[in-house]
C-alpha atoms as a PDB file:
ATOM      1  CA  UNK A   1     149.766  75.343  37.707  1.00  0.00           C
ATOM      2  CA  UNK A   2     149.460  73.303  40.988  1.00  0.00           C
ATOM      3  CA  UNK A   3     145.981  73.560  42.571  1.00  0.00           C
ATOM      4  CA  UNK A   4     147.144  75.888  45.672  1.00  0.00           C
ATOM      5  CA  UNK A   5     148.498  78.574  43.558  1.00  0.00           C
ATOM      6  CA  UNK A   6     145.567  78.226  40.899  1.00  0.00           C
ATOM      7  CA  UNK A   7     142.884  78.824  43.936  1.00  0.00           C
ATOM      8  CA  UNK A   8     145.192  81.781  45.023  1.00  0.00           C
ATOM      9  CA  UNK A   9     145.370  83.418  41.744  1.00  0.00           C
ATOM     10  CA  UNK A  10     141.277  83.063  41.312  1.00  0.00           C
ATOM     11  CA  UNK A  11     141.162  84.687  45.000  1.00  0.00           C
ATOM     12  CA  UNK A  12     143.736  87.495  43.810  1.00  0.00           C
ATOM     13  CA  UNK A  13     141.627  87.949  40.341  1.00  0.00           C
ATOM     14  CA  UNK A  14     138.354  87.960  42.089  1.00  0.00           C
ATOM     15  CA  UNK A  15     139.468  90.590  44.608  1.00  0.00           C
ATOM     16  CA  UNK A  16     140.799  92.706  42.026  1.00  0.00           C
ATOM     17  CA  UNK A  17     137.610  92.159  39.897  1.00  0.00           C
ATOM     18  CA  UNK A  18     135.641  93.374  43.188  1.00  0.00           C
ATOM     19  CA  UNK A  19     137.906  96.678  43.909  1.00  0.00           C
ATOM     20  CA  UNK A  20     138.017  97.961  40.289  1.00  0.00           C
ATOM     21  CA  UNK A  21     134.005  97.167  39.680  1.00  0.00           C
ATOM     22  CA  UNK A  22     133.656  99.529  43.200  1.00  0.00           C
ATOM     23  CA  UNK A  23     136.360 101.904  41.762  1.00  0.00           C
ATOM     24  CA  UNK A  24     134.809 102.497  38.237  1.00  0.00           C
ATOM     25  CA  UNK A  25     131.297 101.705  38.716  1.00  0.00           C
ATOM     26  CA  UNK A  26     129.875 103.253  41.980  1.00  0.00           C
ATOM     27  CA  UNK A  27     126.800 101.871  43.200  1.00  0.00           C
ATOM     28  CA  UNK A  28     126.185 101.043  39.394  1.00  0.00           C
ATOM     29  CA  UNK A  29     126.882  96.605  38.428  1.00  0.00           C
ATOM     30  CA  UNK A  30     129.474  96.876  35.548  1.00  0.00           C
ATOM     31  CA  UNK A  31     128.000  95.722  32.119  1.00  0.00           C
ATOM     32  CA  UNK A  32     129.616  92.066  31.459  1.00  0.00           C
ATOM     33  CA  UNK A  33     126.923  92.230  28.140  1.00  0.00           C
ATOM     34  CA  UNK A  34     127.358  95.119  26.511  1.00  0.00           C
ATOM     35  CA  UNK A  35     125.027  95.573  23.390  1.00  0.00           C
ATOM     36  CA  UNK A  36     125.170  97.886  20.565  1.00  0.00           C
ATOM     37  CA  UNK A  37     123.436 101.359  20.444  1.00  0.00           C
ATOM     38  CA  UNK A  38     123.054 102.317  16.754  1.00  0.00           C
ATOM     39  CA  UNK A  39     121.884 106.015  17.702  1.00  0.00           C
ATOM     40  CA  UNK A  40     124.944 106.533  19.837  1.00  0.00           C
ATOM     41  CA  UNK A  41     128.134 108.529  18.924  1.00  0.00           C
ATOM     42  CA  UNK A  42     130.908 106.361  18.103  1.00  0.00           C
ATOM     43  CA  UNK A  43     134.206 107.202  19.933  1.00  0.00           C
ATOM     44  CA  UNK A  44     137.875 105.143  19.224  1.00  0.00           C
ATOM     45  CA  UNK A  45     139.099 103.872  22.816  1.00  0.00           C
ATOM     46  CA  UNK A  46     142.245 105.613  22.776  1.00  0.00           C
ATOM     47  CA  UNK A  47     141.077 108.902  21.201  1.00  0.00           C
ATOM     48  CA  UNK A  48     138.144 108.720  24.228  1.00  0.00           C
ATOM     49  CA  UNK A  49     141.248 107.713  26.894  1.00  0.00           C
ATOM     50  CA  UNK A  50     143.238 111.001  25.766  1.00  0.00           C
ATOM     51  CA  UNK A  51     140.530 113.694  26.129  1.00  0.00           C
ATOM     52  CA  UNK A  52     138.800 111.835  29.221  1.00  0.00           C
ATOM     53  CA  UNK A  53     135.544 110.656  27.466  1.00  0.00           C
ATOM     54  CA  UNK A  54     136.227 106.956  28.764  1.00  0.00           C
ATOM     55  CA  UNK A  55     138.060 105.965  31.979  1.00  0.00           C
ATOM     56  CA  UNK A  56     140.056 102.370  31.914  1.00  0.00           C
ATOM     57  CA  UNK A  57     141.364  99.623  34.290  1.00  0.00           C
ATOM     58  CA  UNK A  58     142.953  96.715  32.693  1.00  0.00           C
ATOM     59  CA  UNK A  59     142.689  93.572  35.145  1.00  0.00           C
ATOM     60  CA  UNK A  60     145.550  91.216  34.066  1.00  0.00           C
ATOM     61  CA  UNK A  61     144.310  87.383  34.922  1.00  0.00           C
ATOM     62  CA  UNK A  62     147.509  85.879  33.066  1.00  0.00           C
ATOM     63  CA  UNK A  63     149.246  85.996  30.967  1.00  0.00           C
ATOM     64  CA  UNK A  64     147.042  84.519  28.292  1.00  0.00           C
ATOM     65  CA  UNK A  65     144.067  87.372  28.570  1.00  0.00           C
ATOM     66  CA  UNK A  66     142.136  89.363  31.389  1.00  0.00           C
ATOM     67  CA  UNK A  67     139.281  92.091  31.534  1.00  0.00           C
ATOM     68  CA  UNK A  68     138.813  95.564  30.843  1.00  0.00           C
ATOM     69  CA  UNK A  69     136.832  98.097  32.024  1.00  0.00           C
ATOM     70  CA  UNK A  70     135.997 100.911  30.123  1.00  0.00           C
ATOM     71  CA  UNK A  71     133.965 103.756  31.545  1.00  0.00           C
ATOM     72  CA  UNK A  72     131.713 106.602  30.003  1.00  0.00           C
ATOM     73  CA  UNK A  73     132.616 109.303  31.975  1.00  0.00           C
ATOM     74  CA  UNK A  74     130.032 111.363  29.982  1.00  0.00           C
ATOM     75  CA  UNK A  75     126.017 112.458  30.599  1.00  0.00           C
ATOM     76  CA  UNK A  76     124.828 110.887  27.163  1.00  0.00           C
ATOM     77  CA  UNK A  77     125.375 107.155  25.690  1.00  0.00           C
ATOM     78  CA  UNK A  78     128.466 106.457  23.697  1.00  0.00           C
ATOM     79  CA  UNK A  79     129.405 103.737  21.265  1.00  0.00           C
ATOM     80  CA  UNK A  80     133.237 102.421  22.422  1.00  0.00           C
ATOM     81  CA  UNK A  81     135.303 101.464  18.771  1.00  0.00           C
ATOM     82  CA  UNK A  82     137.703  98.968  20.269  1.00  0.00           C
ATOM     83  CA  UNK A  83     141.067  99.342  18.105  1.00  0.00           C
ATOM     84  CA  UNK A  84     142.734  96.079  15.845  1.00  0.00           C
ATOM     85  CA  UNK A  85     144.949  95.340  19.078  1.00  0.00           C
ATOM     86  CA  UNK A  86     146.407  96.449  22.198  1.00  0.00           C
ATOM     87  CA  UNK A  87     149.544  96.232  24.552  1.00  0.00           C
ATOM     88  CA  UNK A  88     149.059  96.293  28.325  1.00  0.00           C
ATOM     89  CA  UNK A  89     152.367  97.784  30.248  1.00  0.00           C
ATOM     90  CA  UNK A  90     153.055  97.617  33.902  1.00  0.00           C
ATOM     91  CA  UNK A  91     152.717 101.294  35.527  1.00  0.00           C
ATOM     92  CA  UNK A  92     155.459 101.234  37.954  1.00  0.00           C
ATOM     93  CA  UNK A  93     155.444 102.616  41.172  1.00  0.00           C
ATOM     94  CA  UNK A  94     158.063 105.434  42.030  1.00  0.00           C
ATOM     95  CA  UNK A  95     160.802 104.011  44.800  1.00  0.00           C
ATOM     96  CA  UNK A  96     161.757 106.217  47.365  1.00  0.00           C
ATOM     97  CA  UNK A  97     165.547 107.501  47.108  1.00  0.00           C
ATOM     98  CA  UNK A  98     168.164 105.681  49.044  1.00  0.00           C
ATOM     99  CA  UNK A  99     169.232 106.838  51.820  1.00  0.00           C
ATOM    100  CA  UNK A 100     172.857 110.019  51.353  1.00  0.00           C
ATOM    101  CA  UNK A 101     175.973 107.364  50.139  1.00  0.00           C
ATOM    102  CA  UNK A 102     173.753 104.076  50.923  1.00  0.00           C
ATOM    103  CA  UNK A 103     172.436 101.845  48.476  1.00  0.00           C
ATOM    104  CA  UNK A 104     168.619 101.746  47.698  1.00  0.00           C
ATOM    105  CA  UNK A 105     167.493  97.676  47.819  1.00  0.00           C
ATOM    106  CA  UNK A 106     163.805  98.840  47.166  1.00  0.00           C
ATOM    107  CA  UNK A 107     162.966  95.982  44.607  1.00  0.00           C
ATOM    108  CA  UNK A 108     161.389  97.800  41.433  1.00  0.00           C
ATOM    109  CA  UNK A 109     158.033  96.654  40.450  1.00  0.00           C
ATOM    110  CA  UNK A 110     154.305  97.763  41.880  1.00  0.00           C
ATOM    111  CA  UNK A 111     154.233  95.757  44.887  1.00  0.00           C
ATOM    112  CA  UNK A 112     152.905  91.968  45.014  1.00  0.00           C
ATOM    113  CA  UNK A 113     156.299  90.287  45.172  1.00  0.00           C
ATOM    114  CA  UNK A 114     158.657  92.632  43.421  1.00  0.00           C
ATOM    115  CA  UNK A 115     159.859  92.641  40.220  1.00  0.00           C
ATOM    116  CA  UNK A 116     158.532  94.330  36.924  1.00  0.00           C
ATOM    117  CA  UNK A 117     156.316  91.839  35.024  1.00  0.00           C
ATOM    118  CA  UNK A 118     155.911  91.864  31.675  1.00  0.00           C
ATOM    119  CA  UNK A 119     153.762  93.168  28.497  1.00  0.00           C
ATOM    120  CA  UNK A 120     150.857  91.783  26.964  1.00  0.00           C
ATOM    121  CA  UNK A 121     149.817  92.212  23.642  1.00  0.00           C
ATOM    122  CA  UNK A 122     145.963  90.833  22.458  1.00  0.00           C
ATOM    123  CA  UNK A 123     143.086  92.527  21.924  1.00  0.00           C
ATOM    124  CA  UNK A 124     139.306  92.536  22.796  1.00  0.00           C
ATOM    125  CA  UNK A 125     137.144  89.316  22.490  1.00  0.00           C
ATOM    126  CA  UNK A 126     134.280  89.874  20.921  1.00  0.00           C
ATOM    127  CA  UNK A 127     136.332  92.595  18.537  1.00  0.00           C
ATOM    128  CA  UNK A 128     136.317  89.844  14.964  1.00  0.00           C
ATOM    129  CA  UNK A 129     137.012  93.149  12.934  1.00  0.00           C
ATOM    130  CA  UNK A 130     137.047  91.536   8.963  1.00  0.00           C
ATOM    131  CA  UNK A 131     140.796  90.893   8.190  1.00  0.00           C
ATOM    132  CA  UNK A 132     143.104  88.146   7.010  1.00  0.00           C
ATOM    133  CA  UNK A 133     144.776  87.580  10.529  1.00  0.00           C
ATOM    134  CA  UNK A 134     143.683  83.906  11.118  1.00  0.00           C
ATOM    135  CA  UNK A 135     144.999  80.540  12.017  1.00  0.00           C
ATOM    136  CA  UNK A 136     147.931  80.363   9.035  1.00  0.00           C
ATOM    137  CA  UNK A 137     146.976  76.688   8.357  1.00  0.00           C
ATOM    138  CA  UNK A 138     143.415  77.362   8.387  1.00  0.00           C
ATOM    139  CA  UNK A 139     142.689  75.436  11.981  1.00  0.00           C
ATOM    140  CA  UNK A 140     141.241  76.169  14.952  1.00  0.00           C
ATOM    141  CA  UNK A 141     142.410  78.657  17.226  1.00  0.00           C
ATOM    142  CA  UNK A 142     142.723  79.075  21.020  1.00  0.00           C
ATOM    143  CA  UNK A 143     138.920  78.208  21.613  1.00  0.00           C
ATOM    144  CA  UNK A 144     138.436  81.810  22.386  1.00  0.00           C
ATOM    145  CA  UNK A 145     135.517  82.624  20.187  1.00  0.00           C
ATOM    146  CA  UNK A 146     133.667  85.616  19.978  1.00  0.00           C
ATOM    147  CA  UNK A 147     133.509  87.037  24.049  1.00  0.00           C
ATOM    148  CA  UNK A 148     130.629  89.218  25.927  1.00  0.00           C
ATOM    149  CA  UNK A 149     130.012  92.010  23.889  1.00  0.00           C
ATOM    150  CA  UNK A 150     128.358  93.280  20.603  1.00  0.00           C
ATOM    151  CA  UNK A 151     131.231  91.773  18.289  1.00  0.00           C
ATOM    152  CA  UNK A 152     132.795  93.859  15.654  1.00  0.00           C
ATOM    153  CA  UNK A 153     134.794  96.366  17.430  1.00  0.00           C
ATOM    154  CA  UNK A 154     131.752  98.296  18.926  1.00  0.00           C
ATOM    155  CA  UNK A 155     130.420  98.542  22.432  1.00  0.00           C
ATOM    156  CA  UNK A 156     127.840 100.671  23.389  1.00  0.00           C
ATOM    157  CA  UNK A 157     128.110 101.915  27.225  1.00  0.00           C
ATOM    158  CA  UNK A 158     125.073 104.148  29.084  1.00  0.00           C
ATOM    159  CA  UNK A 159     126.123 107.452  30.328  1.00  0.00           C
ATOM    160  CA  UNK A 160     128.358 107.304  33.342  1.00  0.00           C
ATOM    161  CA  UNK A 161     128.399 103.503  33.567  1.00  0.00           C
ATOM    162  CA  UNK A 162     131.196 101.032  33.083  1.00  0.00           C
ATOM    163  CA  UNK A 163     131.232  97.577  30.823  1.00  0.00           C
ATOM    164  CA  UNK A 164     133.934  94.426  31.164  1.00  0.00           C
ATOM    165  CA  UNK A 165     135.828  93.681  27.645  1.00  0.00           C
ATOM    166  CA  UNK A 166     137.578  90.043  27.992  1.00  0.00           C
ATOM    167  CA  UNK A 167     140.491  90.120  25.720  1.00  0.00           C
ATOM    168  CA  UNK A 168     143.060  87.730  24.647  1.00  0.00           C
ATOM    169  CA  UNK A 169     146.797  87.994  25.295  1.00  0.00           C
ATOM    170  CA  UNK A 170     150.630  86.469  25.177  1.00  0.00           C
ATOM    171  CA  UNK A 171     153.403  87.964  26.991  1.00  0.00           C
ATOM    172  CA  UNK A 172     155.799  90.388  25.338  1.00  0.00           C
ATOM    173  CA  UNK A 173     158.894  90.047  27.206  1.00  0.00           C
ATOM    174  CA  UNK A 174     160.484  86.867  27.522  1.00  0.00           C
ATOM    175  CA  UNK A 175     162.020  86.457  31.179  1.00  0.00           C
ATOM    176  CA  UNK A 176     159.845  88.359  33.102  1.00  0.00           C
ATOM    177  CA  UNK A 177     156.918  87.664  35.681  1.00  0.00           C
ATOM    178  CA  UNK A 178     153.431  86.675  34.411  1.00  0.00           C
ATOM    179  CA  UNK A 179     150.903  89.682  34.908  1.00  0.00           C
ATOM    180  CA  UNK A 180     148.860  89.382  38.402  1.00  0.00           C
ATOM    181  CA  UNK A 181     145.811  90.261  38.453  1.00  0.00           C
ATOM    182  CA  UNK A 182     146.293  92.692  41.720  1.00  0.00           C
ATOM    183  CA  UNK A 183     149.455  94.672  39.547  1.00  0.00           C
ATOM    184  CA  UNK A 184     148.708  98.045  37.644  1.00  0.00           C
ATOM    185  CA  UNK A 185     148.543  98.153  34.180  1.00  0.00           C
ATOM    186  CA  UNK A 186     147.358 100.735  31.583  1.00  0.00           C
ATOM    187  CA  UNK A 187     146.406 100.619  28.047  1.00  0.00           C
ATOM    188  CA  UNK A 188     149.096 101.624  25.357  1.00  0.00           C
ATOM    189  CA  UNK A 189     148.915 102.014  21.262  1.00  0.00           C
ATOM    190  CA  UNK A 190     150.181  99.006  19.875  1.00  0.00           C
ATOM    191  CA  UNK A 191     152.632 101.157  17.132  1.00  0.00           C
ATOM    192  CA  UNK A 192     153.943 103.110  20.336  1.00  0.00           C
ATOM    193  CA  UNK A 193     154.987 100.003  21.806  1.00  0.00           C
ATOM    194  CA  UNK A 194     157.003  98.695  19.069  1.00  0.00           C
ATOM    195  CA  UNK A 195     157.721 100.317  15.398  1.00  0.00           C
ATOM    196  CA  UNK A 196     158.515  96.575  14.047  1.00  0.00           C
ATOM    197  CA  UNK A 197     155.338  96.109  11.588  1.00  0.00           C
ATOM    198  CA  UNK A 198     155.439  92.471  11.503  1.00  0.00           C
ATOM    199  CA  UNK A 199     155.964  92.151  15.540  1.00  0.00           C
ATOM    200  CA  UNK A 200     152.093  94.616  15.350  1.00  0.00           C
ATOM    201  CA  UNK A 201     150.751  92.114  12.470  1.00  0.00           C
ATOM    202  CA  UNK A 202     151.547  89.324  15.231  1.00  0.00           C
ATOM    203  CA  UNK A 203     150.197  90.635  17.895  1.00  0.00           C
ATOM    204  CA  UNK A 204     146.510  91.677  15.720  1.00  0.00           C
ATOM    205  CA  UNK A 205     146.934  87.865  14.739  1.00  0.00           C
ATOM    206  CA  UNK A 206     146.951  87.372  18.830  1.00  0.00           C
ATOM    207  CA  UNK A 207     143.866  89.577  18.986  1.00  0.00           C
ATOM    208  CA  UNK A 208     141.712  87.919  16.327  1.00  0.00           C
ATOM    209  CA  UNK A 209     141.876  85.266  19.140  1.00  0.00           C
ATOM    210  CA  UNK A 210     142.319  82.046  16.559  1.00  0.00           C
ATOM    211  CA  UNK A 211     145.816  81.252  17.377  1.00  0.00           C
ATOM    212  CA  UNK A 212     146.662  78.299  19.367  1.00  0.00           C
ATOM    213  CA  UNK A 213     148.117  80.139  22.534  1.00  0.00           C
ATOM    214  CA  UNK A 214     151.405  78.180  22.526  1.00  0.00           C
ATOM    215  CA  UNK A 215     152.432  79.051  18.640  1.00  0.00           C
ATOM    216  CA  UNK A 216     151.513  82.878  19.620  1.00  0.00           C
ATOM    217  CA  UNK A 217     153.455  82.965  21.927  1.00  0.00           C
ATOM    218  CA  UNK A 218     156.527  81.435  20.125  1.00  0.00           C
ATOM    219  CA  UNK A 219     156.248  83.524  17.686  1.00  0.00           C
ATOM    220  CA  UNK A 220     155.765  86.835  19.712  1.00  0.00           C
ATOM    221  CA  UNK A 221     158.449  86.075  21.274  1.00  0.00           C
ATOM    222  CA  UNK A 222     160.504  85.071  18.040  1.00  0.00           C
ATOM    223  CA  UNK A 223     159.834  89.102  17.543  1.00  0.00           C
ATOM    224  CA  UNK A 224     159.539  90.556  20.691  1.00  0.00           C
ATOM    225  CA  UNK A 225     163.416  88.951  22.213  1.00  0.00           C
ATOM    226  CA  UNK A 226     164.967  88.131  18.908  1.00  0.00           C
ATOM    227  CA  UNK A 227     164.588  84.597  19.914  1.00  0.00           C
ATOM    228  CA  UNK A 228     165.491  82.195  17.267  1.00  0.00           C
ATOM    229  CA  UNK A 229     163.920  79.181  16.344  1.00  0.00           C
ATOM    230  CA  UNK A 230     166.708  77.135  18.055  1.00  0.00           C
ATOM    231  CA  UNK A 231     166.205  78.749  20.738  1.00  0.00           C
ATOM    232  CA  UNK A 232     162.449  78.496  21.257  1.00  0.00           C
ATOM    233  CA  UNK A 233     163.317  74.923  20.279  1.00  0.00           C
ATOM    234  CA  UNK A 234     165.792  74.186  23.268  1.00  0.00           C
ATOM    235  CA  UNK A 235     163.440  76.040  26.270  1.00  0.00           C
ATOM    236  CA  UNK A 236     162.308  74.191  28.890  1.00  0.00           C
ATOM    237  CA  UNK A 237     159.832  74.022  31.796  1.00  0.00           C
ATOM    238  CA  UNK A 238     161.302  72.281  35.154  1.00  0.00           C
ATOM    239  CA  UNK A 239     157.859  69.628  36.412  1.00  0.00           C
ATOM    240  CA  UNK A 240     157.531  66.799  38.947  1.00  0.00           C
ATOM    241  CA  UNK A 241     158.124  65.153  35.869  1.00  0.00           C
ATOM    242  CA  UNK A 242     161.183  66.637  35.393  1.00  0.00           C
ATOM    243  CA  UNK A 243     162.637  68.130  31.950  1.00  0.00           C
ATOM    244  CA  UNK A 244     160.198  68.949  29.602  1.00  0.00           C
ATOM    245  CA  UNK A 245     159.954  70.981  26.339  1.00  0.00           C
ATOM    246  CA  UNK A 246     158.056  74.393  26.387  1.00  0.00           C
ATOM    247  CA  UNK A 247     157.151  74.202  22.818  1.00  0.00           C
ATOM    248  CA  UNK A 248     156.280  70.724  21.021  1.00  0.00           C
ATOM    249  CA  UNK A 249     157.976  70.867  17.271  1.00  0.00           C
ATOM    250  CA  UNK A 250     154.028  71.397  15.804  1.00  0.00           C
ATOM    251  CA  UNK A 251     153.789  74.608  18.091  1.00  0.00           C
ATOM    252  CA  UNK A 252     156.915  75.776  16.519  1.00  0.00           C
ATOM    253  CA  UNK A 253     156.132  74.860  13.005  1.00  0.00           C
ATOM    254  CA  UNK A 254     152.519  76.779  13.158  1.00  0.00           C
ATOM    255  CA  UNK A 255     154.562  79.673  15.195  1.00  0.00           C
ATOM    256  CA  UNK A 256     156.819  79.854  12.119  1.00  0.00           C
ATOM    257  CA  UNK A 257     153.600  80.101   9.779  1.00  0.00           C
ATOM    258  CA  UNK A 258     152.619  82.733  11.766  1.00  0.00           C
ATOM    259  CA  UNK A 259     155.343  85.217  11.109  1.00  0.00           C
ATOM    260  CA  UNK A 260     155.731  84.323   7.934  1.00  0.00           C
ATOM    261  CA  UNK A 261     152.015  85.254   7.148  1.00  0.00           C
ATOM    262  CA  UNK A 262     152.319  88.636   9.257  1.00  0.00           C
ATOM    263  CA  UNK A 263     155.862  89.216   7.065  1.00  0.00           C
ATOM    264  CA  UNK A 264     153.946  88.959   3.862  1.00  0.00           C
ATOM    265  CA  UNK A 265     151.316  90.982   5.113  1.00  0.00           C
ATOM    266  CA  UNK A 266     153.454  93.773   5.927  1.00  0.00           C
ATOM    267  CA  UNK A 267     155.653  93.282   2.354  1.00  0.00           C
ATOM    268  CA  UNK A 268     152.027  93.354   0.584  1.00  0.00           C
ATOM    269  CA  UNK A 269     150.928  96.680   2.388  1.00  0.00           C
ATOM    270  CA  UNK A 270     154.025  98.466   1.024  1.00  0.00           C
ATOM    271  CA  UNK A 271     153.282  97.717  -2.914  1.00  0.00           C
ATOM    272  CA  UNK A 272     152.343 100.579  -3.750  1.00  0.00           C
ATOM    273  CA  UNK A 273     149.113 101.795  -5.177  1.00  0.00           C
ATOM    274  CA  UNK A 274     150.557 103.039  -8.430  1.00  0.00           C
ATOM    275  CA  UNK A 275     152.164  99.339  -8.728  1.00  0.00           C
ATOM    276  CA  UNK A 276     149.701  97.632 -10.888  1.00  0.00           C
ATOM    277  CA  UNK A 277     149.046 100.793 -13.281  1.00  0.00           C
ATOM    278  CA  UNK A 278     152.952 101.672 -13.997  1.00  0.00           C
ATOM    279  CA  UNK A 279     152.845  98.061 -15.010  1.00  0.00           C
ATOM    280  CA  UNK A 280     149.247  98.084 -17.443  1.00  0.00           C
ATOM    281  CA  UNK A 281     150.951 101.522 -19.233  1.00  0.00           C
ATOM    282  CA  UNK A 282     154.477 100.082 -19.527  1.00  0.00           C
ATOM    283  CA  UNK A 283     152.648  97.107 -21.298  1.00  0.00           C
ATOM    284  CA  UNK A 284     150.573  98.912 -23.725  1.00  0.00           C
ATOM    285  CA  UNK A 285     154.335 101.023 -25.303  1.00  0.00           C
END
């Protein structure tokens, strides 16, 4: 990203930052370092979004992660259980209609340039739930280690403040616009977003946040667009220096490793329980 734009997005992210801090928080500073309160009830995130206990604004800074703000909108302290992973969608803003037998050129999209951008899929930093979705070859991941907050899935907010959640994201949907910081997003379940179990093992891989960003996102989008390895093999990005691959052959390779890992995952979550027994009796006749 050239230096002008990268000054303008930090303006943009800042600004948002500021208006969604005055939106959720009052006269109350947000919570960048929430802690853990032992004594106080523990509530999921999304069961708390549905019946109003916590209030959210998801602030998009890329598409490789962002902040969110989660609210207690309640008189007494509650414990927030942040879930595996998430996917942020863009909430669209309703066009007016056309004008009688004209055409409507509204652009779609929520403002800031047109255009719908696209879906991110992560989770919370911080979050390190225990499970097997790590770096495939047993590396280093994104250098996103454990972010503000209590760790584990659990942050405790006061009553009727707000804390900041950094999580870690790729894009879902190949083609469109990066996330802006300044665009509308909400919070949705990742198995309402997509059915495909190994495309929601991926994306909890993304959100253990030890994935080298360029393999996630090869091999989200391997799942998300149907993208073959060819494909993601022949895309390019257009430089001053001209022509140059999007993905190096490594990124691909690890990217392969990846869904392979979440397939077998997935295959070894459908044995059934009963598998292992039916085998010890059918032994013993």
């Amino acid at each position: 990203m050239r230096p002008l734009f990268r000054a303008i997005s930090l303006f943009a992210s800042l600004a948002a930052l500021v208006l969604a801090q005055s939106t959720y928080a009052g006269s109350e500073r947000v919570i960048t370092f929430p802690g853990f309160d032992a004594d106080a009830k523990q509530v999921e995130l999304f069961a708390g979004m549905e019946d109003g206990t916590f209030a959210t604004k998801v602030i998009p800074l890329g598409p490789q992660g962002g902040n969110l703000l989660v609210s207690n909108t309640t008189t007494e302290p509650l414990t927030v259980k942040m879930p595996q992973s998430f996917v942020a969608v863009q909430v669209l803003k309703q066009l007016p209609p056309g004008p009688p037998g004209g055409n409507n050129n509204a652009q779609p999209g929520g403002g800031g340039g047109g255009g719908q951008q696209q879906a991110v899929g992560g989770g919370p930093q911080g979050n390190n739930q225990p499970n097997q979705n790590q770096n495939p070859f047993g590396g280093p991941g994104n250098g996103n280690g454990p972010g503000n907050g209590a760790g584990n899935g659990f942050f405790s907010i006061p009553p009727e403040r707000t804390i900041k959640v950094s999580y870690v994201s790729v894009c879902l949907e190949h083609g469109k616009a990066d996330p802006t910081p300044l665009a509308n997003y909400k919070l949705v379940k990742t198995e309402d977003y997509t059915k495909d179990r190994t495309f929601q093992a991926v994306i909890a891989m993304v959100a253990s946040g030890r994935l080298e960003q360029q393999s996630a996102q090869a091999a989200v989008w391997h799942c998300s667009d149907d993208m073959s390895w060819k494909q993601l093999e022949q895309k390019y990005s257009h430089t001053v220096l001209g022509k140059v691959a999007y993905f190096t052959a490594k990124e691909l390779l690890v990217a392969q490793a990846i869904v392979d890992t979440a397939t077998k995952q997935v295959a070894a979550s459908d044995v059934p329980v009963t598998a292992d027994r039916n085998i010890a009796v059918a032994r013993t006749r």
